[in-house]
N, C-alpha and C. Protein backbone atom coordinates (compact mmCIF):
# COMPACT_ATOMS: atom_id res chain seq x y z
N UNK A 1 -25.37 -170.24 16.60
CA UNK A 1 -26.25 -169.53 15.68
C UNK A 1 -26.84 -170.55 14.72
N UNK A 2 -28.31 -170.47 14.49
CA UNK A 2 -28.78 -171.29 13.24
C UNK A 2 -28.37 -171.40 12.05
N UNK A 3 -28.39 -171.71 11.50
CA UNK A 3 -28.21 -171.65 10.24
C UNK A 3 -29.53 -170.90 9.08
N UNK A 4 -30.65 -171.38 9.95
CA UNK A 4 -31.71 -170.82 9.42
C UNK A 4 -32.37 -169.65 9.58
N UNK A 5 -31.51 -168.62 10.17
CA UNK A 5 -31.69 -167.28 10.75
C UNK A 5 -30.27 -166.68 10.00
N UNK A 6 -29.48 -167.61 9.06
CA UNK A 6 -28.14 -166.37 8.13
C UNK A 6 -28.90 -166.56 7.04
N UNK A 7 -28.54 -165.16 6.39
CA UNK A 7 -28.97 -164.86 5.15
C UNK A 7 -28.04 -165.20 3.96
N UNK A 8 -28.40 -166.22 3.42
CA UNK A 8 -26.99 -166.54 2.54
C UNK A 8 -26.69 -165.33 1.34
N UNK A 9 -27.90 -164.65 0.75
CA UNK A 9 -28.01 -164.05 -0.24
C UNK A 9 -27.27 -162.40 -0.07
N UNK A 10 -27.38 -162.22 1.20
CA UNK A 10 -26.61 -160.99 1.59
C UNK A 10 -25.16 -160.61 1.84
N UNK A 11 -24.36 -160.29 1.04
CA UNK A 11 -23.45 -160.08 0.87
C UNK A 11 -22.70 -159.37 2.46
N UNK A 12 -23.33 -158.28 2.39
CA UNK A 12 -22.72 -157.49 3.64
C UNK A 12 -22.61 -158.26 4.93
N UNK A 13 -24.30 -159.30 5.02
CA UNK A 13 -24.13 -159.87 6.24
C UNK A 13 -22.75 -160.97 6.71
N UNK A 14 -22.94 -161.86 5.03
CA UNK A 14 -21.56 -162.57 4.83
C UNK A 14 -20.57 -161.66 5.76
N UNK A 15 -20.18 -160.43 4.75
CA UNK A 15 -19.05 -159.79 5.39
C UNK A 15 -19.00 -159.06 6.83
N UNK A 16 -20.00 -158.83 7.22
CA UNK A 16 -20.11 -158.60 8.59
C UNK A 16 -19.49 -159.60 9.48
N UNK A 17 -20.27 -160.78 9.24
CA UNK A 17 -20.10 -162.27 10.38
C UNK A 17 -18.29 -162.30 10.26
N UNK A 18 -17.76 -162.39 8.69
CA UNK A 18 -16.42 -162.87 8.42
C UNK A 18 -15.79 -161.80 9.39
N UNK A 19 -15.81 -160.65 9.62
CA UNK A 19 -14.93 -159.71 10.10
C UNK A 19 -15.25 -159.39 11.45
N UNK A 20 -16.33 -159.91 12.38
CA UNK A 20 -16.55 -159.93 13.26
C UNK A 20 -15.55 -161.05 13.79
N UNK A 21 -15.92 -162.32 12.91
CA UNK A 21 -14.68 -163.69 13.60
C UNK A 21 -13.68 -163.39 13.32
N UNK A 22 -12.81 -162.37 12.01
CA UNK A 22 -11.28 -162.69 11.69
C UNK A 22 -10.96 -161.54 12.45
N UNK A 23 -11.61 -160.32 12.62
CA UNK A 23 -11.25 -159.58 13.33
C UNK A 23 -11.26 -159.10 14.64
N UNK A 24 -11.95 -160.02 15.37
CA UNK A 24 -12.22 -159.50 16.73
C UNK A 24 -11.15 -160.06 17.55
N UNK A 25 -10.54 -160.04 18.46
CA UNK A 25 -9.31 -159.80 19.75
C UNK A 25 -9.81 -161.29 20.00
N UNK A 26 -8.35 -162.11 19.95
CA UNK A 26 -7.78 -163.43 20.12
C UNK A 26 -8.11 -163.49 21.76
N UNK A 27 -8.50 -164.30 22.45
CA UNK A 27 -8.86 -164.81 23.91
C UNK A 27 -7.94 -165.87 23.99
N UNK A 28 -7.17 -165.88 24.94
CA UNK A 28 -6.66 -166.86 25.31
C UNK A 28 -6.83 -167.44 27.23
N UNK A 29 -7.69 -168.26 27.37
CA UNK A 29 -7.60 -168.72 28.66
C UNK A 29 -6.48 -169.72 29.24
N UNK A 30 -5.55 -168.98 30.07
CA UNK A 30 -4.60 -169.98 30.35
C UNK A 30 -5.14 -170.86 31.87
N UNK A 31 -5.48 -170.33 32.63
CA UNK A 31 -5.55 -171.18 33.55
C UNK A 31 -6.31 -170.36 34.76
N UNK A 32 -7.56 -170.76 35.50
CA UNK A 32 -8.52 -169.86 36.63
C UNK A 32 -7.46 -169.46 37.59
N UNK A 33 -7.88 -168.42 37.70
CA UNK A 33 -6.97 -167.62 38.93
C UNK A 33 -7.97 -167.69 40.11
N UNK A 34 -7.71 -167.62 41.12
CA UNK A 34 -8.71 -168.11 42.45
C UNK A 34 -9.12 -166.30 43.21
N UNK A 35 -10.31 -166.04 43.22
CA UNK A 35 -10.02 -164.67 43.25
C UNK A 35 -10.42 -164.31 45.00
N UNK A 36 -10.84 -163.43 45.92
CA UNK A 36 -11.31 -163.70 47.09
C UNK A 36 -12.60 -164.24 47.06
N UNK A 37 -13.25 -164.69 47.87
CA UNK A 37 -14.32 -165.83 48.17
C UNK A 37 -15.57 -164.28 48.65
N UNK A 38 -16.68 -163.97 47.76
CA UNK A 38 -17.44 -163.29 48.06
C UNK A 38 -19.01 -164.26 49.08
N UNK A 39 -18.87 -164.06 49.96
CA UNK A 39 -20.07 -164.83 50.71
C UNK A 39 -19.63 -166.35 50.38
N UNK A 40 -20.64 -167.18 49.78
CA UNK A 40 -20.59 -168.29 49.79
C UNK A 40 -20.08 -168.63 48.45
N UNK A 41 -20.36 -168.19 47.53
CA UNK A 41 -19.45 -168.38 45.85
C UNK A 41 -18.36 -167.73 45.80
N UNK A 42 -17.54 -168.63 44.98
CA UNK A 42 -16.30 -168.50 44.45
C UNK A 42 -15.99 -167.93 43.18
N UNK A 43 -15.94 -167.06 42.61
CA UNK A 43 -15.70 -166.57 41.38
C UNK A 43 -14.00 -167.09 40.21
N UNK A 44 -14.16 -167.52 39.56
CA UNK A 44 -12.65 -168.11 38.87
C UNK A 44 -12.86 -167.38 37.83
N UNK A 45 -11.50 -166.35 37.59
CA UNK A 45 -11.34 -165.59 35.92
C UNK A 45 -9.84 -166.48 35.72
N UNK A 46 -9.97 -166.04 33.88
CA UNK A 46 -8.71 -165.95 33.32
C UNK A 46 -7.67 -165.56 33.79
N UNK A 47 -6.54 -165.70 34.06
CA UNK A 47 -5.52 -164.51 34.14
C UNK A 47 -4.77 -163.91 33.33
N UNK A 48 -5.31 -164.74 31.97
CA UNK A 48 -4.96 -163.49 30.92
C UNK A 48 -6.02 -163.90 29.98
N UNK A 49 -6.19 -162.08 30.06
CA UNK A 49 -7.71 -162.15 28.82
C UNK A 49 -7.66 -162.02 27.51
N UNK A 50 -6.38 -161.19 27.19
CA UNK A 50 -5.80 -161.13 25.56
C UNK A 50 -4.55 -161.44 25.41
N UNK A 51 -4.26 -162.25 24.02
CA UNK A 51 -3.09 -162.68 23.53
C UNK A 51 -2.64 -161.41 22.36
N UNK A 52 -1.54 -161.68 22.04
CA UNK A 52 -1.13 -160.68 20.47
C UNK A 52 -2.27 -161.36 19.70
N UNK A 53 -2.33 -159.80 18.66
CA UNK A 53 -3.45 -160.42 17.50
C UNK A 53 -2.40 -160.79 16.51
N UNK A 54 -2.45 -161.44 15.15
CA UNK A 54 -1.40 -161.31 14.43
C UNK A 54 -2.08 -161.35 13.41
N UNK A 55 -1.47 -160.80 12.47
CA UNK A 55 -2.37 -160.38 11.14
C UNK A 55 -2.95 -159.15 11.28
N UNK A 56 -3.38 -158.10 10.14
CA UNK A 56 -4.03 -157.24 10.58
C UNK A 56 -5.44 -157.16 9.44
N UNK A 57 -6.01 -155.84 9.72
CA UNK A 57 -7.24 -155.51 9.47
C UNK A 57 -7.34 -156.14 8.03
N UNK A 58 -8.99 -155.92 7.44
CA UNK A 58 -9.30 -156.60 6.09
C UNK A 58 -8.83 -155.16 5.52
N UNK A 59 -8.40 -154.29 5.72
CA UNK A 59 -7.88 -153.18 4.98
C UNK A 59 -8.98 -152.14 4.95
N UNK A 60 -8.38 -150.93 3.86
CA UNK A 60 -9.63 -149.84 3.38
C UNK A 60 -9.88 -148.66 4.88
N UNK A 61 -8.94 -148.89 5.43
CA UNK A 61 -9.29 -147.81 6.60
C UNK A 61 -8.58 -146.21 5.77
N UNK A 62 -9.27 -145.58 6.37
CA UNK A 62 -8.84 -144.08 5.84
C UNK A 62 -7.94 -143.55 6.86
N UNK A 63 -6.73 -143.09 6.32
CA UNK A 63 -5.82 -142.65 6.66
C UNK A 63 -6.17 -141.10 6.81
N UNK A 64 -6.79 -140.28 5.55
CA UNK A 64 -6.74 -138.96 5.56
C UNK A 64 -7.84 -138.87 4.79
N UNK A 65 -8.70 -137.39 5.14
CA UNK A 65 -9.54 -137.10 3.98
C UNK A 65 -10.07 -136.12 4.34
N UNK A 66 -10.16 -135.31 2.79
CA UNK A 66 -10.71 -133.63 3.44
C UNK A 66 -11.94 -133.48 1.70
N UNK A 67 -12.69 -132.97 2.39
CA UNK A 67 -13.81 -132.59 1.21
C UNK A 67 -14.37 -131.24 1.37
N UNK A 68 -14.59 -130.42 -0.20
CA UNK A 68 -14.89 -129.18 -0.29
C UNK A 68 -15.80 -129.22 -1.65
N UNK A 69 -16.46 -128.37 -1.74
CA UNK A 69 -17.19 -128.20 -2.74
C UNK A 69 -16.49 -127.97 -4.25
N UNK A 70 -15.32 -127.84 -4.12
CA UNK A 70 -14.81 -127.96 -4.95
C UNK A 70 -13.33 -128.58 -5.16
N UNK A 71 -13.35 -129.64 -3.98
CA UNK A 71 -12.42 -130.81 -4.72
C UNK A 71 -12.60 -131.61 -3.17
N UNK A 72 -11.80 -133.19 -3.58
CA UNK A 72 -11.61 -134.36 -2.78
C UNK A 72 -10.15 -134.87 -2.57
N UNK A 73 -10.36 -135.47 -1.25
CA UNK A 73 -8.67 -136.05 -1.28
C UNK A 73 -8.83 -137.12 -0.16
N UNK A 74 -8.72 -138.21 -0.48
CA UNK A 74 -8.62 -139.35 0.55
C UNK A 74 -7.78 -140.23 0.66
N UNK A 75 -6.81 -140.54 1.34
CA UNK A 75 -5.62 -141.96 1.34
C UNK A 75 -6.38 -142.82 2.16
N UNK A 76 -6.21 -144.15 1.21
CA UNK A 76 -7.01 -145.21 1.98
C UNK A 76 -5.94 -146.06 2.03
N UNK A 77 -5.66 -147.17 3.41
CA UNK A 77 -4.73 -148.42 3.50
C UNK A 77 -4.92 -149.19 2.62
N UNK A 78 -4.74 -150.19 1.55
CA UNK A 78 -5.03 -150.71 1.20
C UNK A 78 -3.78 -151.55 1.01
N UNK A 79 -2.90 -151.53 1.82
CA UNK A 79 -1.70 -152.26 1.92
C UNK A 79 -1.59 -154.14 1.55
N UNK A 80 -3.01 -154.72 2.52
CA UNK A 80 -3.14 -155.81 2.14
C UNK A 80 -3.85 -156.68 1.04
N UNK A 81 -3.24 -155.97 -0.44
CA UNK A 81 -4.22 -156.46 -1.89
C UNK A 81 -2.68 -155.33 -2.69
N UNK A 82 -2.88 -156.80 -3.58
CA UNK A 82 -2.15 -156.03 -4.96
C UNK A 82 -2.21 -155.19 -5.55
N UNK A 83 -2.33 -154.40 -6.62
CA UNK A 83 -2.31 -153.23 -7.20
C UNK A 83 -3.76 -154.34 -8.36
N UNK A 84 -3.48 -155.26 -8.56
CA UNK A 84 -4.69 -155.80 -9.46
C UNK A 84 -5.75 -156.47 -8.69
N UNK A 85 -5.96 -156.18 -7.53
CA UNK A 85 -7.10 -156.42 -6.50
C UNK A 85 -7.76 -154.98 -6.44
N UNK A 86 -7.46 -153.93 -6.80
CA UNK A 86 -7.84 -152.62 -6.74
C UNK A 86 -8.54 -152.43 -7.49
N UNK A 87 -9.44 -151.96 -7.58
CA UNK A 87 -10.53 -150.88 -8.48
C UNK A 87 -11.11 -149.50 -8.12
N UNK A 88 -10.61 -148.44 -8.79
CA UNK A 88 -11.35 -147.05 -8.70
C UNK A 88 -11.98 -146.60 -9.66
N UNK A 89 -13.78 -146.40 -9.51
CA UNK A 89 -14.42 -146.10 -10.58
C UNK A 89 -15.43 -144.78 -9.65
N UNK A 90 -15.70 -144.21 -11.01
CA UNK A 90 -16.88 -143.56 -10.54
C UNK A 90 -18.19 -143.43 -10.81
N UNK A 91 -19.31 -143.41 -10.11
CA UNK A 91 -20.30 -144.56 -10.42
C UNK A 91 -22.06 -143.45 -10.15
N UNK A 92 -22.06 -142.46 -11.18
CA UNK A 92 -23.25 -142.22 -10.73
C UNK A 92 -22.52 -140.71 -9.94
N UNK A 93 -22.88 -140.51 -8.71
CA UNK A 93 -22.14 -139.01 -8.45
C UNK A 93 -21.74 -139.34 -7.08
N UNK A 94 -21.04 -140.86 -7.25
CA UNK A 94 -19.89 -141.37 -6.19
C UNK A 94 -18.62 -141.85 -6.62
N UNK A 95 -17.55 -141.96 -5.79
CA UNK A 95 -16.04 -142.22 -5.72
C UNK A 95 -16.77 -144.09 -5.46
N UNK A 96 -16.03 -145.06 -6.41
CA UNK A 96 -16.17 -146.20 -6.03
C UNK A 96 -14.69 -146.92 -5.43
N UNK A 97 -14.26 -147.10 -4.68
CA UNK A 97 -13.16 -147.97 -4.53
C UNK A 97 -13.46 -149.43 -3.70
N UNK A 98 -13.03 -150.32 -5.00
CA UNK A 98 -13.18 -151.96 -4.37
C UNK A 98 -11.92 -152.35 -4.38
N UNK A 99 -11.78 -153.39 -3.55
CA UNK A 99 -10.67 -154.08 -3.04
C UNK A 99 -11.12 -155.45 -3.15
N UNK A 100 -10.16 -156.59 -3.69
CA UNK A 100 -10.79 -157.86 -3.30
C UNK A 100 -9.79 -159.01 -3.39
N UNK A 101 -9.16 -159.39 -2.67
CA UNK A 101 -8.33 -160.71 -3.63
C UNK A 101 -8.36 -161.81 -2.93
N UNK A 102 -8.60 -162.81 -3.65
CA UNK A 102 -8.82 -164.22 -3.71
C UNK A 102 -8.35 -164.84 -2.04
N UNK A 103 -8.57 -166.33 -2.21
CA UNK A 103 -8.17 -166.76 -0.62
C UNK A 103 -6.60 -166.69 -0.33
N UNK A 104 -5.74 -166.57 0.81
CA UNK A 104 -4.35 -166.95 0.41
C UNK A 104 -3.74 -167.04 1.75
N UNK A 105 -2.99 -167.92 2.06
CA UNK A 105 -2.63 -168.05 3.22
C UNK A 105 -1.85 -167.07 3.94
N UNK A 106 -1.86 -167.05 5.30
CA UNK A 106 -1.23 -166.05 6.46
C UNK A 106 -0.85 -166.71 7.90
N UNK A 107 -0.73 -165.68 8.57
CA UNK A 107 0.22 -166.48 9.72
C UNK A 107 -1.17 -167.45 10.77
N UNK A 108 -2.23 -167.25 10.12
CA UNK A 108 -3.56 -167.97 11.25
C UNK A 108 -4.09 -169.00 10.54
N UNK A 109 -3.71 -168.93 9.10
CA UNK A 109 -4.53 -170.04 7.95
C UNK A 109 -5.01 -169.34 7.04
N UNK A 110 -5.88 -169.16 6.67
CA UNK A 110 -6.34 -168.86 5.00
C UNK A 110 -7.43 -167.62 5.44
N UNK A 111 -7.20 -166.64 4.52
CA UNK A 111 -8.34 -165.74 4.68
C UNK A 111 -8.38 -164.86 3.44
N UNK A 112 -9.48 -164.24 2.77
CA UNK A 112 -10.11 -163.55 1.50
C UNK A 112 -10.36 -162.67 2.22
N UNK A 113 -10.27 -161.12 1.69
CA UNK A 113 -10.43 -160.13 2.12
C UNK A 113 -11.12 -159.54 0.32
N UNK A 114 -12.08 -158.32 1.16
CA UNK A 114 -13.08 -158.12 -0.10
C UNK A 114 -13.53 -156.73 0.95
N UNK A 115 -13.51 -155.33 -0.04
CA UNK A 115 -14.29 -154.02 0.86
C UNK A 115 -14.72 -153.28 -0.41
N UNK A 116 -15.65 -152.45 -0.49
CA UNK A 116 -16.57 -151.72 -1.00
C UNK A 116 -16.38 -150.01 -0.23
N UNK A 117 -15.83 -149.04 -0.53
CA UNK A 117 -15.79 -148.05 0.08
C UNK A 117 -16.59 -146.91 -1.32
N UNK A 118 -17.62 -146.29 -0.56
CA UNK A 118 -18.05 -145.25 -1.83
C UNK A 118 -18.05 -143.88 -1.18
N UNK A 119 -17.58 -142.67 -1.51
CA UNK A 119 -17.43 -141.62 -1.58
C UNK A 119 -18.22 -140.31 -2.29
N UNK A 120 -19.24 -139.79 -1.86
CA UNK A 120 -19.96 -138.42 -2.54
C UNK A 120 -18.91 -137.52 -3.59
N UNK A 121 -19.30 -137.42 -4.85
CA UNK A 121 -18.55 -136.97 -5.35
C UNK A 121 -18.73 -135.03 -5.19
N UNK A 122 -17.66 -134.92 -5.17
CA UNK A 122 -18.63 -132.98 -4.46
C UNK A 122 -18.78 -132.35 -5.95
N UNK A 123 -19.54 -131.38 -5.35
CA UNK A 123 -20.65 -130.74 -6.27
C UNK A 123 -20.23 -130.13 -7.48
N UNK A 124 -18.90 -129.29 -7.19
CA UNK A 124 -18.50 -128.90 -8.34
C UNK A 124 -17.36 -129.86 -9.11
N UNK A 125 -17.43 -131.10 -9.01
CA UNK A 125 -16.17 -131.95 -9.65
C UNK A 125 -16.91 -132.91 -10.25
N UNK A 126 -16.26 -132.28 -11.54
CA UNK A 126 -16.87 -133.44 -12.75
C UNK A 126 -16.08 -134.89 -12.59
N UNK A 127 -16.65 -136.27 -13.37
CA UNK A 127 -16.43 -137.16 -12.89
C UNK A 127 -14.77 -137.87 -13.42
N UNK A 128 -14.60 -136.87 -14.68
CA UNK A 128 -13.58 -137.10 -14.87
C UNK A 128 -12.41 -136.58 -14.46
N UNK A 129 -12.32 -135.88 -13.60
CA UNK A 129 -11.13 -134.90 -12.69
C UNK A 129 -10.75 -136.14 -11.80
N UNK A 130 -11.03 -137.36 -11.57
CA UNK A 130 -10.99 -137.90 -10.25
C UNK A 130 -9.66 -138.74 -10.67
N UNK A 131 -8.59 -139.08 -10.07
CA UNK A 131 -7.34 -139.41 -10.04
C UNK A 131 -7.24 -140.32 -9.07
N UNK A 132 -6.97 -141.81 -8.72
CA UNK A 132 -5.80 -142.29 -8.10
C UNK A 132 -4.75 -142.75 -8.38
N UNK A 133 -3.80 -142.93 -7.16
CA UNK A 133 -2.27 -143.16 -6.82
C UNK A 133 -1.87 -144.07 -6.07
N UNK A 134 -0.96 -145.11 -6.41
CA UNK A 134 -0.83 -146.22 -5.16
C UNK A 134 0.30 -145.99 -5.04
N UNK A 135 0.86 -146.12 -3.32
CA UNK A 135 2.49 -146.04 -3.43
C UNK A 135 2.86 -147.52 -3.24
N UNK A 136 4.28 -147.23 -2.97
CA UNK A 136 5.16 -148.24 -2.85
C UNK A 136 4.53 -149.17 -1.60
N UNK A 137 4.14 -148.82 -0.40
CA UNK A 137 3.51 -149.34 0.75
C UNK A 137 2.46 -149.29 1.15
N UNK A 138 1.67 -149.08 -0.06
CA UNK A 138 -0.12 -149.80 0.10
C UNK A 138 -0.71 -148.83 0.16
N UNK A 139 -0.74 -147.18 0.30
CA UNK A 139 -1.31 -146.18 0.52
C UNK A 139 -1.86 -145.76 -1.07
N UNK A 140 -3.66 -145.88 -0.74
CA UNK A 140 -3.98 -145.43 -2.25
C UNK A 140 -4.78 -143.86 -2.18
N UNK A 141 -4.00 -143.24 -2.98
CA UNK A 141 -4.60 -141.43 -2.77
C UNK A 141 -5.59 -141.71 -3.65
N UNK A 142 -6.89 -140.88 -3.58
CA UNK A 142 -8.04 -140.53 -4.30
C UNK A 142 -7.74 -138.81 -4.36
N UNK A 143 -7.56 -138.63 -5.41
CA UNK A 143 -8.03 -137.07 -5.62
C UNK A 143 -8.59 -136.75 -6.89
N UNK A 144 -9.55 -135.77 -6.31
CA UNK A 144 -10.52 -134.74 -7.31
C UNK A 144 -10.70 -133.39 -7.59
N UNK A 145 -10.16 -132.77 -7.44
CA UNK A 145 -10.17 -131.03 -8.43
C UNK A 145 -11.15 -130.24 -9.04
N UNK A 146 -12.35 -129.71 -8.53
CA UNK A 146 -12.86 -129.21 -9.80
C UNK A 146 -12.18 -128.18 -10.76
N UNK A 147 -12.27 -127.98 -12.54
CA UNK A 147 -11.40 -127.57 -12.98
C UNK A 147 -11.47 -126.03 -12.33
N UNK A 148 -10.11 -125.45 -13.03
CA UNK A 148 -10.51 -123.90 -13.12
C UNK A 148 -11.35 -123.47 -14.23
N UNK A 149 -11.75 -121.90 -13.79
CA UNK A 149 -12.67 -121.62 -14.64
C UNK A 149 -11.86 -121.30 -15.81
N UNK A 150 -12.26 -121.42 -17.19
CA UNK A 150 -10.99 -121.14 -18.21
C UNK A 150 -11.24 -119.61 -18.58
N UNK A 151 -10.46 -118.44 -19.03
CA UNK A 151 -10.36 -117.21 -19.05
C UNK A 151 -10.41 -117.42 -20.66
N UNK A 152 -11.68 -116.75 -21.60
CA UNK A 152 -11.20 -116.90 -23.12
C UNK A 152 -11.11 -116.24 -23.55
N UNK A 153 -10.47 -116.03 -24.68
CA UNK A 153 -9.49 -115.13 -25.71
C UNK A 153 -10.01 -114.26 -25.85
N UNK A 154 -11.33 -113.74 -26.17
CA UNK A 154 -12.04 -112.46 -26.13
C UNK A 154 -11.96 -111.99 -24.46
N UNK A 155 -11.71 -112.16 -23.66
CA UNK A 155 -12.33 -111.53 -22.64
C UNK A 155 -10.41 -111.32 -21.88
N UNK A 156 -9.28 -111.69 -22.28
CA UNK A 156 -8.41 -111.50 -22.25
C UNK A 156 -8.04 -110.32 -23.32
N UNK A 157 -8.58 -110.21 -24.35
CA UNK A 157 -8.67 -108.35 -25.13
C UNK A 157 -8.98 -107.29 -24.53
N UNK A 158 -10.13 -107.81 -24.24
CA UNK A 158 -11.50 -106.92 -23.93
C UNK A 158 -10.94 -106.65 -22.61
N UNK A 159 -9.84 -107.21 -21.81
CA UNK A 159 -9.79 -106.31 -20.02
C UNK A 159 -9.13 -105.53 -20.50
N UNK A 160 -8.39 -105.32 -20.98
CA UNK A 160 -7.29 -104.05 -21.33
C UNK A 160 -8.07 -103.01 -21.88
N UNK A 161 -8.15 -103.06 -23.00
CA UNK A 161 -9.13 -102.08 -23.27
C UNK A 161 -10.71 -101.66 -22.31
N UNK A 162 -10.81 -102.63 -22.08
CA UNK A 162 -12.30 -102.03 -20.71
C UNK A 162 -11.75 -101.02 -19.21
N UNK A 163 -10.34 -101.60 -19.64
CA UNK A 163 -9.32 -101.08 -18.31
C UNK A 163 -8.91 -99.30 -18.81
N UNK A 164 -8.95 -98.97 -19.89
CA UNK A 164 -8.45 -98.05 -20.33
C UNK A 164 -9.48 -97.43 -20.36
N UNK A 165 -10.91 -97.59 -20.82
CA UNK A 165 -12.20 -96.61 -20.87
C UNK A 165 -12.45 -96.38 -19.48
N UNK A 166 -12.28 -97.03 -18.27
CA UNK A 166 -12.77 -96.74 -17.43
C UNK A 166 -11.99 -95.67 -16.81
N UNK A 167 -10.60 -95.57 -17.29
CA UNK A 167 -9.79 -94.60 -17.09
C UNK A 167 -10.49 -93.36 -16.68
C-alpha cells in the first residue's frame, strides 16, 4: 500500500487499518503439501492455514442490549482497559462510551487499543436517568429509565373524593 493513498488525518481509517492487521486470523505456512497433478500444473497449498490467535479483540463488543421508548440497557466487554480508560457521557441525544488506554505490552508485542461506541438515547429518557456499572470482569452495564410519571398531592385528594361522587 502507498503511503500516499493513507489518510493520516482520519482517525477511523487509522483504526480501521490497526484492527484489520491486529485482528485478523494468524497464517501460518508450514510447509507445501503436493496435491494431485491437474493436467499439466501442479498446484502446492499450505497444510495448515490457521494457527491459535492469542490475544483477543480491541474490546467494546456488546454482550446484551434491549431498547424501548422508554428505557435502555446495554453490557458492553470492555474487559481489556481499566476502569480509568473508560468514559460514559451523554452527548447531545446519544449514549457516548469511549475506551482508550495507552500502548502496553502482550503476549505478540505492544498494542493500544482505543473504541468510540454511541448509542440513540430513546425518546422518553432524559439525559440524566442514564447510569453505568463496571463489574469485577470487565462487563460495563449502560442503563436508562425514563422516570415515572409523579402522582401529585392534589390529585391523590381529589381520587377519593371524585371516587365517591361518582358513586
Amino acid at each position: 500500500m502507498s503511503t500516499s493513498s493513507y489518510n493520516r488525518t482520519s482517525s477511523y481509517n487509522r483504526t480501521y487499518e490497526k484492527r484489520v492487521i491486529e485482528e485478523s486470523p494468524r497464517v501460518v505456512m508450514s510447509g507445501p503439501m503436493r496435491l494431485p497433478q491437474m493436467g499439466a500444473a501442479q498446484i502446492q497449498a499450505p497444510s495448515t492455514l490457521c494457527a491459535p490467535v492469542f490475544g483477543s479483540t480491541a474490546g467494546g463488543s456488546i454482550s446484551s442490549q434491549q431498547v424501548s421508548e422508554d428505557s435502555f440497557f446495554a453490557t458492553i466487554d470492555v474487559s481489556q482497559f481499566k476502569p480509568d480508560d473508560l468514559k460514559v457521557a451523554v452527548i447531545g441525544q446519544f449514549i457516548v462510551v469511549e475506551a482508550k488506554h495507552p500502548e502496553r505490552e502482550d503476549e505478540l508485542g505492544f498494542i493500544e487499543r482505543h473504541f468510540t461506541r454511541k448509542f440513540r438515547l430513546p425518546r422518553n429518557v432524559p439525559p440524566e436517568a442514564v447510569t453505568s456499572n463496571l463489574t469485577a470482569d470487565g462487563q460495563l452495564t449502560v442503563t436508562a429509565v425514563a422516570p415515572k410519571p409523579k402522582v401529585s398531592f392534589v390529585s391523590l385528594l381529589l381520587h377519593p373524593i371524585l371516587r365517591l361522587i361518582r358513586m
